[in-house]
Protein backbone atom coordinates (compact mmCIF):
# COMPACT_ATOMS: atom_id res chain seq x y z
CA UNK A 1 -2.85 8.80 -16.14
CA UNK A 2 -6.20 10.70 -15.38
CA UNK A 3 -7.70 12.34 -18.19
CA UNK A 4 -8.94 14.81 -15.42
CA UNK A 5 -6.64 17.99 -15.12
CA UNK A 6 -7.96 17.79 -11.49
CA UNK A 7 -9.39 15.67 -9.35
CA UNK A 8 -13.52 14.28 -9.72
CA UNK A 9 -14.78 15.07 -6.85
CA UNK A 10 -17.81 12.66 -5.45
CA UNK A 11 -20.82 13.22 -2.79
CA UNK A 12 -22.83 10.26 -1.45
CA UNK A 13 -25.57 11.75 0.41
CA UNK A 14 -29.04 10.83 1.95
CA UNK A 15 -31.09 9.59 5.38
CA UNK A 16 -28.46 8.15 8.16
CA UNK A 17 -28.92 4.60 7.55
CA UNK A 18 -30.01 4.92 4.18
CA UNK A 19 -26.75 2.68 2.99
CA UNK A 20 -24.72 5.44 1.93
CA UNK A 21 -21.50 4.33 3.89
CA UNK A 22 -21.76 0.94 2.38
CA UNK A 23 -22.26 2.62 -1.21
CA UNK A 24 -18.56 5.10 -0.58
CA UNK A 25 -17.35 1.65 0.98
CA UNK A 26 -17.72 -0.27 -2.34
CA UNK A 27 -16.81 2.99 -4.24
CA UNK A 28 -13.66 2.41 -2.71
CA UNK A 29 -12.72 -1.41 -2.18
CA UNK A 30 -13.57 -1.19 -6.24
CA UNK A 31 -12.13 1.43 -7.91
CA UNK A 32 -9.24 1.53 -5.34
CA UNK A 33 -8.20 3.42 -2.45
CA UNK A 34 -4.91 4.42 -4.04
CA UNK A 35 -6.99 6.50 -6.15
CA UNK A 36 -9.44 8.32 -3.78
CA UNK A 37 -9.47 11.07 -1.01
CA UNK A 38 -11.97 9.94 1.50
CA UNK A 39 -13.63 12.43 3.39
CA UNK A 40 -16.48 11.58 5.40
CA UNK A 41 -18.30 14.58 6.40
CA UNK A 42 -18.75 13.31 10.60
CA UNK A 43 -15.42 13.50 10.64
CA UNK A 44 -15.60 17.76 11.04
CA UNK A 45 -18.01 17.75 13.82
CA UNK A 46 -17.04 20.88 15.33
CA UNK A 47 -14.44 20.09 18.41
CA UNK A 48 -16.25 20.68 21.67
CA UNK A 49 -13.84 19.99 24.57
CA UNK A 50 -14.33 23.59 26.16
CA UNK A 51 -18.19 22.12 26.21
CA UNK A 52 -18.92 20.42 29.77
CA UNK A 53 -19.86 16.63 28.42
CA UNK A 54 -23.22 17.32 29.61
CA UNK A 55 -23.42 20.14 27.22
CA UNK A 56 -22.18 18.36 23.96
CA UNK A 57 -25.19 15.54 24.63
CA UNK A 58 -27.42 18.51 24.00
CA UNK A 59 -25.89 19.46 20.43
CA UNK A 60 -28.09 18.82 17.62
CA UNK A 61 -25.81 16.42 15.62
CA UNK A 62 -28.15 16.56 12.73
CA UNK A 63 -27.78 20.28 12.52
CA UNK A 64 -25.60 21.84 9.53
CA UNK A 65 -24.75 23.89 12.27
CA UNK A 66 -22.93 20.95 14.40
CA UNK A 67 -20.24 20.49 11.44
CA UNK A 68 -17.36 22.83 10.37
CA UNK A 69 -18.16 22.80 6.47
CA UNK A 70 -15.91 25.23 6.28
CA UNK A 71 -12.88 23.07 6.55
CA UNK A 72 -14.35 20.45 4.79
CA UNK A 73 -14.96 23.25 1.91
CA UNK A 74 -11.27 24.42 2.43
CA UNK A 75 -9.91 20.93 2.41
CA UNK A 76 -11.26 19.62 -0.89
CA UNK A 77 -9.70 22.75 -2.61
CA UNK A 78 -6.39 21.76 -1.56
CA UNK A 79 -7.10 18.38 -2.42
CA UNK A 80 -8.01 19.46 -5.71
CA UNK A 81 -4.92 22.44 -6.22
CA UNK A 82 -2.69 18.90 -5.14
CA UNK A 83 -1.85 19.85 -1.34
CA UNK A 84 -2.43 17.30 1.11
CA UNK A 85 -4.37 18.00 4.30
CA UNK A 86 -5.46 17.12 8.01
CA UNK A 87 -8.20 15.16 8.23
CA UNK A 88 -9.82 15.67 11.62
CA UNK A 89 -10.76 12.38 13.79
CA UNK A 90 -14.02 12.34 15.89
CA UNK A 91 -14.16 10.99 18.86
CA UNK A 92 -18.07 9.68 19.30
CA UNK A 93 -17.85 8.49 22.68
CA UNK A 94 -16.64 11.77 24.18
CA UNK A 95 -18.56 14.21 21.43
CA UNK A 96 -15.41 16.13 20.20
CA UNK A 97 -12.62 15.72 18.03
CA UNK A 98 -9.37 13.80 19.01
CA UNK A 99 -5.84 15.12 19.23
CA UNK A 100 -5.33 12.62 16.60
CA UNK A 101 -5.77 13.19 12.57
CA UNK A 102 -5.39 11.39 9.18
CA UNK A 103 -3.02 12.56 6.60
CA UNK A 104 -4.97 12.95 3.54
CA UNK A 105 -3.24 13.18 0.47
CA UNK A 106 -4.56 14.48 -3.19
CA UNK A 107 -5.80 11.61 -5.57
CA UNK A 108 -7.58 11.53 -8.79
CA UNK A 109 -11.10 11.33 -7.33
CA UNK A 110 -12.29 12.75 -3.79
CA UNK A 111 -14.96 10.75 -2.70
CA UNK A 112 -17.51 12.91 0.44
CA UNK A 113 -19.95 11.03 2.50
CA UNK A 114 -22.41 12.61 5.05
CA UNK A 115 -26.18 13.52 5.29
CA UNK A 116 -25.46 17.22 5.19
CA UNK A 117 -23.61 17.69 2.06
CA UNK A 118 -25.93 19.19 -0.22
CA UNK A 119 -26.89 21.37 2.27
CA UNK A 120 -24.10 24.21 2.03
CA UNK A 121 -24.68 25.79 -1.38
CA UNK A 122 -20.35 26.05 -1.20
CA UNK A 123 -20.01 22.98 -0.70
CA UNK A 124 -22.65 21.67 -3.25
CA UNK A 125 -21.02 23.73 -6.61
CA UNK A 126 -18.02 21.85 -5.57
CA UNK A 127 -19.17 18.30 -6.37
CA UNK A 128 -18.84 17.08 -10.32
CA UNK A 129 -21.20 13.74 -9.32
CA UNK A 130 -24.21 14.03 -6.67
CA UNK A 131 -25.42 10.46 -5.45
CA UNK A 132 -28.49 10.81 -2.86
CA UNK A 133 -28.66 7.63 -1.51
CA UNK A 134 -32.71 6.36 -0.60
CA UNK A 135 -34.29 3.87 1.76
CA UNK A 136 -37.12 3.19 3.71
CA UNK A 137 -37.26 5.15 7.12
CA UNK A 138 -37.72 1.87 9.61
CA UNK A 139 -34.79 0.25 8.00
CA UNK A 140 -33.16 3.32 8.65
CA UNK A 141 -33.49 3.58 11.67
CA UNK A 142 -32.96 -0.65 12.45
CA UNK A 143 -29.27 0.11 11.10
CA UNK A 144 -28.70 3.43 12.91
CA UNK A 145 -29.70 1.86 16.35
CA UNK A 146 -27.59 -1.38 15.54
CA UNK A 147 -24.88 0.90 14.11
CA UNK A 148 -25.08 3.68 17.56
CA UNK A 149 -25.51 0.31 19.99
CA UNK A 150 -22.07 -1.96 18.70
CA UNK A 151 -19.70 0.89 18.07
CA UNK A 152 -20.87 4.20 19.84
CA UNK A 153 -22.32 2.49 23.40
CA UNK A 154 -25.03 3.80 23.39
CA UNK A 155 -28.20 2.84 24.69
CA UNK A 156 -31.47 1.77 23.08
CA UNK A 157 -33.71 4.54 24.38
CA UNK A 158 -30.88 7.23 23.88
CA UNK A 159 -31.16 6.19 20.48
CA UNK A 160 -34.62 6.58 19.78
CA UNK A 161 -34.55 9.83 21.81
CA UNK A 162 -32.80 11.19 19.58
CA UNK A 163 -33.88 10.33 16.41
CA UNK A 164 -37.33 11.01 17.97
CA UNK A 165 -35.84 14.61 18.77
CA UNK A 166 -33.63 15.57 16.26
CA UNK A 167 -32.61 13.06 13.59
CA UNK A 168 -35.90 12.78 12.27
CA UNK A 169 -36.84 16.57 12.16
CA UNK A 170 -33.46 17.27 10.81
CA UNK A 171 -34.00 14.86 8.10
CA UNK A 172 -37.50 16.54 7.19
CA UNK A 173 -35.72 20.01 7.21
CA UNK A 174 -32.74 19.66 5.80
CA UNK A 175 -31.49 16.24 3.82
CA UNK A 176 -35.29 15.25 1.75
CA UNK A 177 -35.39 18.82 -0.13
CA UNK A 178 -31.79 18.24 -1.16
CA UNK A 179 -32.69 15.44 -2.52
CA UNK A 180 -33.49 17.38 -5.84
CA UNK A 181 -29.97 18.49 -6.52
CA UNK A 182 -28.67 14.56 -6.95
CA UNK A 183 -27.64 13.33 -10.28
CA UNK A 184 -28.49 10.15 -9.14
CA UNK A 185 -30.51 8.62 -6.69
CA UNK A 186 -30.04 5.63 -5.58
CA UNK A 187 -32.55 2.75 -3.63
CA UNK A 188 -30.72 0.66 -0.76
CA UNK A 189 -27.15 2.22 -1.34
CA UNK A 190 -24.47 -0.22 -1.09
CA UNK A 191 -26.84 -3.11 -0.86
CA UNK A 192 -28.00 -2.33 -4.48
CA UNK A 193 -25.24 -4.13 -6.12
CA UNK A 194 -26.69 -3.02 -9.80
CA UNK A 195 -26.14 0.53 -8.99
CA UNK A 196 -22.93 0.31 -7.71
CA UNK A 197 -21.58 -1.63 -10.68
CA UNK A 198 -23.16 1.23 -13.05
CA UNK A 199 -21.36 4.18 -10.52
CA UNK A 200 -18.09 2.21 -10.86
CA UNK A 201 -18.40 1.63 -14.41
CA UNK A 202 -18.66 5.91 -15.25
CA UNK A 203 -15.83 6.29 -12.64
CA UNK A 204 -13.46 3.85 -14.45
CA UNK A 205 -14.72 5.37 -18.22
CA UNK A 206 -13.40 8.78 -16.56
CA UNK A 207 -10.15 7.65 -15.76
């Protein structure tokens, strides 16, 4: 039994590529997934089918704008008043959301990943624990091209044009300066087994 009347809610934050997927990935294998709400934050990129396909390659991904934070704010709420919800599926080939979505439903810790998260001041009061996740910008961007080339098809100058363009920029704007709000920072992410073991550690002393 949780000693928490409601759920701990989780945010894993920092540069794409900085490891932070890895970091919620070990967050969950360890503590357990029967006891965590995932919600990745790229999962409410706002749905864009009335967009021409030409038009959604034009969308600043890296935007706060791009994502419906909204829901994501709504969602964790019900999570945490014990309703299940609708997690929405992105389709990253296409650049819109799927007719398909996840049931979601409430566990003792709620666990959100994405670069954007400490953005939205809403969003940010909502997280008990805020992990910014740090790494060097060219291995950043070495697993971001790796990561956009195996599972998103896309190609190696599309890549850099847009990280060039707006990943980059976005990064500068919006993600560093929110670095100050973390609780924790953390080098490497996932890779920095040491870390991890100390995050799971206070996780399992809270439950």
């Amino acid at each position: 039994m949780s000693r928490h009347a409601t759920p701990l809610v989780i945010g894993v934050s920092g540069r794409s590529g900085s490891g932070k997927t890895t970091l919620a990935e070990g967050i969950l294998t360890q503590v357990g997934r029967d006891r965590i709400s995932f919600l990745p934050h790229d999962a409410y990129y706002r749905n864009q089918d009335k967009l021409p396909f030409e038009e959604r390659l034009k969308v600043n991904y890296d935007h706060p704008d791009s994502l419906e934070t909204e829901l994501l704010i709504e969602h964790i709420r019900a999570l945490k008043a014990g309703e299940a919800i609708d997690l929405p599926v992105y389709d990253f080939i296409h650049h819109t959301r799927s007719k398909e979505t996840i049931r979601v439903k409430p566990r003792p810790i709620i666990l959100v990943e994405g670069i954007l998260i400490f953005v939205e001041p809403k969003l940010r009061r909502l997280l008990d624990m805020k992990i910014f996740v740090d790494a060097d910008p060219d291995i950043c961007f070495i697993r971001r091209l790796d990561r956009d080339m195996r599972e998103r098809g896309r190609s190696v100058e599309s890549v850099t044009d847009q990280y060039l363009k707006t990943v980059r920029p976005s990064y500068i704007e919006f993600v560093e300066p929110c670095k100050r709000f973390a609780d924790v920072i953390i080098p490497e992410g996932g890779m920095n087994s040491v870390a991890l073991d100390m995050v799971i550690a206070r996780l399992e002393s809270l439950f």
